[in-house]
N, C-alpha and C. Protein backbone atom coordinates (compact mmCIF):
# COMPACT_ATOMS: atom_id res chain seq x y z
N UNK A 1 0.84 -1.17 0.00
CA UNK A 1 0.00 0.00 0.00
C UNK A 1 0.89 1.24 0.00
N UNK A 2 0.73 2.49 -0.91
CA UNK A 2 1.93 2.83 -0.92
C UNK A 2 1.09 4.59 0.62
N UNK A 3 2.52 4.94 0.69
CA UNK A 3 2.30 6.23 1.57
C UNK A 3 2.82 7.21 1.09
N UNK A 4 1.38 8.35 1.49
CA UNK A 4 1.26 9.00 0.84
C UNK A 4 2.28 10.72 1.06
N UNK A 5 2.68 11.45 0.36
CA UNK A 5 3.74 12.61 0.93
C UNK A 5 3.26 13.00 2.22
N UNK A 6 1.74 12.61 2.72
CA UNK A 6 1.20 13.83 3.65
C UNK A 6 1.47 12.85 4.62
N UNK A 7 1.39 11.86 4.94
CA UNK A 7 1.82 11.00 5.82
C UNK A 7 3.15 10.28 6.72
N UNK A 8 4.00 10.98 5.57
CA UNK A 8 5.37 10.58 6.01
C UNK A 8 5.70 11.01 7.54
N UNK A 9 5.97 10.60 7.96
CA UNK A 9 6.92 11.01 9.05
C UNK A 9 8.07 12.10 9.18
N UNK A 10 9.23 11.05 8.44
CA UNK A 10 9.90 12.35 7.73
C UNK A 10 11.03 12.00 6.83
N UNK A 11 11.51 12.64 6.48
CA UNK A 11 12.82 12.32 5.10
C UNK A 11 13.78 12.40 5.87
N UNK A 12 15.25 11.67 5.43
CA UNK A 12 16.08 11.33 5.83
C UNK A 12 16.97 12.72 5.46
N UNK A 13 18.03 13.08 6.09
CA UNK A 13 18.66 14.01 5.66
C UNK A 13 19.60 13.32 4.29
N UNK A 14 20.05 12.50 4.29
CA UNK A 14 20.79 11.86 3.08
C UNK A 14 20.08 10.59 3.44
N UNK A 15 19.68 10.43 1.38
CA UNK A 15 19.00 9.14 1.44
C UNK A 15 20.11 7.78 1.01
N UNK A 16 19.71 6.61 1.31
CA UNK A 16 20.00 5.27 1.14
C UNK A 16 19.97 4.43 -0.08
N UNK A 17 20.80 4.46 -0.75
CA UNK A 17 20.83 3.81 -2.33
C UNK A 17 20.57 2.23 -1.42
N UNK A 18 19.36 1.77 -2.24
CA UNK A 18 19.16 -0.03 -1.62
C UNK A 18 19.54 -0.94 -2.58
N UNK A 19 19.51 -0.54 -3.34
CA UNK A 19 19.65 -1.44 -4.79
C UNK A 19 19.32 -0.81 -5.91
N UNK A 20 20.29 -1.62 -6.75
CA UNK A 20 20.26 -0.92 -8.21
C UNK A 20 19.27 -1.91 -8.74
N UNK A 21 18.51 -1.74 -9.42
CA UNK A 21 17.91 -2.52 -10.37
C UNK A 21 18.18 -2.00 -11.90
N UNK A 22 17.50 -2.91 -12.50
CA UNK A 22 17.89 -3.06 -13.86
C UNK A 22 17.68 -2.41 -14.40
N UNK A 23 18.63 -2.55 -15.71
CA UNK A 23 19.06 -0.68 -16.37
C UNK A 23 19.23 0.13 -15.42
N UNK A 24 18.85 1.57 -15.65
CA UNK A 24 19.42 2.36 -15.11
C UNK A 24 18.44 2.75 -13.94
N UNK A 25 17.65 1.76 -13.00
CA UNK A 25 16.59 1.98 -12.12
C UNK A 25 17.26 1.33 -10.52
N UNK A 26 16.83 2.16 -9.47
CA UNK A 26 17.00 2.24 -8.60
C UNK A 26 16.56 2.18 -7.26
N UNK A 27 16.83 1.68 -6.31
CA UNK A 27 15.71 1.61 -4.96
C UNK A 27 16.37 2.63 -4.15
N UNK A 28 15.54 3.48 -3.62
CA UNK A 28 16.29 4.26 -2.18
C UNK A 28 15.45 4.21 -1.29
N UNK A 29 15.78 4.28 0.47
CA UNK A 29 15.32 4.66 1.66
C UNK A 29 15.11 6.31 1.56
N UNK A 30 13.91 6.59 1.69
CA UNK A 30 14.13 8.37 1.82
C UNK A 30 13.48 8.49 3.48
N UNK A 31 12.81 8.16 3.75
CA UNK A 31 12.57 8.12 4.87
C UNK A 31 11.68 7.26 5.94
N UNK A 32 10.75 7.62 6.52
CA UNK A 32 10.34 6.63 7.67
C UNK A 32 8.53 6.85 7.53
N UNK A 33 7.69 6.22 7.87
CA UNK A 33 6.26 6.19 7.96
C UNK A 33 6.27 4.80 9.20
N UNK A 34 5.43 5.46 10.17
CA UNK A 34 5.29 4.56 11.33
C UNK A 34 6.45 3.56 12.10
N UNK A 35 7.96 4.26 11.66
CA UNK A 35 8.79 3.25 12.01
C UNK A 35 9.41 2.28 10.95
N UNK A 36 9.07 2.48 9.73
CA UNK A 36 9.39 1.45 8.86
C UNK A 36 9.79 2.44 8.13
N UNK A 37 11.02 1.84 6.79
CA UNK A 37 12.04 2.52 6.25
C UNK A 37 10.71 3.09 4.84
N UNK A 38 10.39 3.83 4.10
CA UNK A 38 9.79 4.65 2.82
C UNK A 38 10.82 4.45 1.40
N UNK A 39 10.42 3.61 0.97
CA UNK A 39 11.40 3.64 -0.16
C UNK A 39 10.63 4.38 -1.78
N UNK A 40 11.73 4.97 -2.28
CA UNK A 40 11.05 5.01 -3.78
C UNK A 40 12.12 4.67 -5.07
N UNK A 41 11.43 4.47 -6.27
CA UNK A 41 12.33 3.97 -7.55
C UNK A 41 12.51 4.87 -7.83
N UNK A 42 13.67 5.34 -8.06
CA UNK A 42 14.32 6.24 -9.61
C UNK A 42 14.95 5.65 -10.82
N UNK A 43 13.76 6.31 -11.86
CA UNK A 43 14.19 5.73 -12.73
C UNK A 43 15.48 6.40 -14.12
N UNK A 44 16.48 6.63 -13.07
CA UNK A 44 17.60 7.18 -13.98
C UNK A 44 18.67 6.81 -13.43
N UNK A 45 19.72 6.49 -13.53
CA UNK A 45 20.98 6.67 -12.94
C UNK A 45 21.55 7.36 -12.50
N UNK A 46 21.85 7.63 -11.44
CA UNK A 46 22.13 8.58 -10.38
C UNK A 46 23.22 8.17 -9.28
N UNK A 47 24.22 8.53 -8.52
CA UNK A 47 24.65 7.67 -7.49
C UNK A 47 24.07 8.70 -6.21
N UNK A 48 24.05 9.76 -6.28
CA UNK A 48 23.28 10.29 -5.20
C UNK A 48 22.33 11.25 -5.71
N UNK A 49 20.89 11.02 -4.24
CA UNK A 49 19.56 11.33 -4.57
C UNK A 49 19.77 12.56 -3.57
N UNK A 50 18.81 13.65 -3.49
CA UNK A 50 18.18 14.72 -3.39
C UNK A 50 16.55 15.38 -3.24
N UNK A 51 16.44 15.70 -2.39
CA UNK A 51 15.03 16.13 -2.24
C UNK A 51 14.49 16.59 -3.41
N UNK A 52 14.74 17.11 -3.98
CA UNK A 52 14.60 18.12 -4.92
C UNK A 52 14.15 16.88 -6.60
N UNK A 53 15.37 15.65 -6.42
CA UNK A 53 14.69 14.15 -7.24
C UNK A 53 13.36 13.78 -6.78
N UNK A 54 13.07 14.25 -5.79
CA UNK A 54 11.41 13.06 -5.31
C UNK A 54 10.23 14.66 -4.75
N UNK A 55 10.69 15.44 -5.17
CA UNK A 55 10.08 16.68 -5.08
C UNK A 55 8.22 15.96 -5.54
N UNK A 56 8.46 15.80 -6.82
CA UNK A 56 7.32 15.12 -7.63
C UNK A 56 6.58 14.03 -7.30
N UNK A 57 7.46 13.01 -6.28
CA UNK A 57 7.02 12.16 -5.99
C UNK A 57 6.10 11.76 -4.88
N UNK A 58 4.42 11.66 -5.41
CA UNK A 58 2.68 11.26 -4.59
C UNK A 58 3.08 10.72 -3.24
N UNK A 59 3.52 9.27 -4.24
CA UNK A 59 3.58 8.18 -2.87
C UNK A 59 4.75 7.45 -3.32
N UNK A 60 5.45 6.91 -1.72
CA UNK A 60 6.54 5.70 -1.79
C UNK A 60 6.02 4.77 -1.29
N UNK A 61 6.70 3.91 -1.02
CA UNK A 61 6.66 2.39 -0.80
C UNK A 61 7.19 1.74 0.16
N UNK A 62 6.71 1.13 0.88
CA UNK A 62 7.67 0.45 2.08
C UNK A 62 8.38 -0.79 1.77
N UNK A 63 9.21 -1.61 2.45
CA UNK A 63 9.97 -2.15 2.03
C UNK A 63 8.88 -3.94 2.11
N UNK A 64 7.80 -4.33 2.68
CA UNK A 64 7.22 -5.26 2.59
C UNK A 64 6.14 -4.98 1.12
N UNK A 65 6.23 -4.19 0.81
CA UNK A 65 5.35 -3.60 -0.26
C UNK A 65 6.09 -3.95 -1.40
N UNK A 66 7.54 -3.59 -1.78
CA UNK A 66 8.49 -4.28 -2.41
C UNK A 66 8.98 -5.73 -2.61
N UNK A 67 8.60 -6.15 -1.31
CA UNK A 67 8.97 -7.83 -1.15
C UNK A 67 7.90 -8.36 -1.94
N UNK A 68 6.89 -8.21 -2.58
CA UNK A 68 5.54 -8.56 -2.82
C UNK A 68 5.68 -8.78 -3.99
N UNK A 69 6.93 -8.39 -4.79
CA UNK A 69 6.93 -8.35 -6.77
C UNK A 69 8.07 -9.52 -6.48
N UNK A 70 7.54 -10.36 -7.28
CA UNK A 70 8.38 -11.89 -7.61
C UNK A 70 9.41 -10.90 -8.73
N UNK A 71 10.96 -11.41 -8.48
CA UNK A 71 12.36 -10.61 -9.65
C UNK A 71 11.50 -12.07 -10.69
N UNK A 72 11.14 -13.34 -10.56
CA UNK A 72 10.91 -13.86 -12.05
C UNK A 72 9.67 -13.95 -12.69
């Protein structure tokens, strides 16, 4: 279920590269909702993220929300 900007808790001062995924797509930690880490995809290559990258971004994702997509 994803969460929504108004809900967050709060953003991390520097976010958490989690994994690269394929091509040039990306997982990061930006911040926290109820105690649990907020992740979102970027889809560009980047090695470091910025508020100002997820400015645009509705809703993220928590990390059991992610566990939920089979990689095959």
């Amino acid at each position: 279920m994803p969460v929504f900007r108004k809900d967050v808790d709060f953003f991390f001062e520097e976010f958490i590269k989690v994994n690269t995924g394929g091509g040039d797509a990306s997982i990061w930690a930006v911040g926290s909702y109820q105690g649990e880490f907020i992740m979102t995809v970027i889809e560009k290559k980047i090695d470091s993220l910025t508020i100002d990258d997820i400015v645009d971004k509705p809703a993220f994702f928590m990390l059991q929300d992610l566990m939920k997509f089979s990689p095959c």
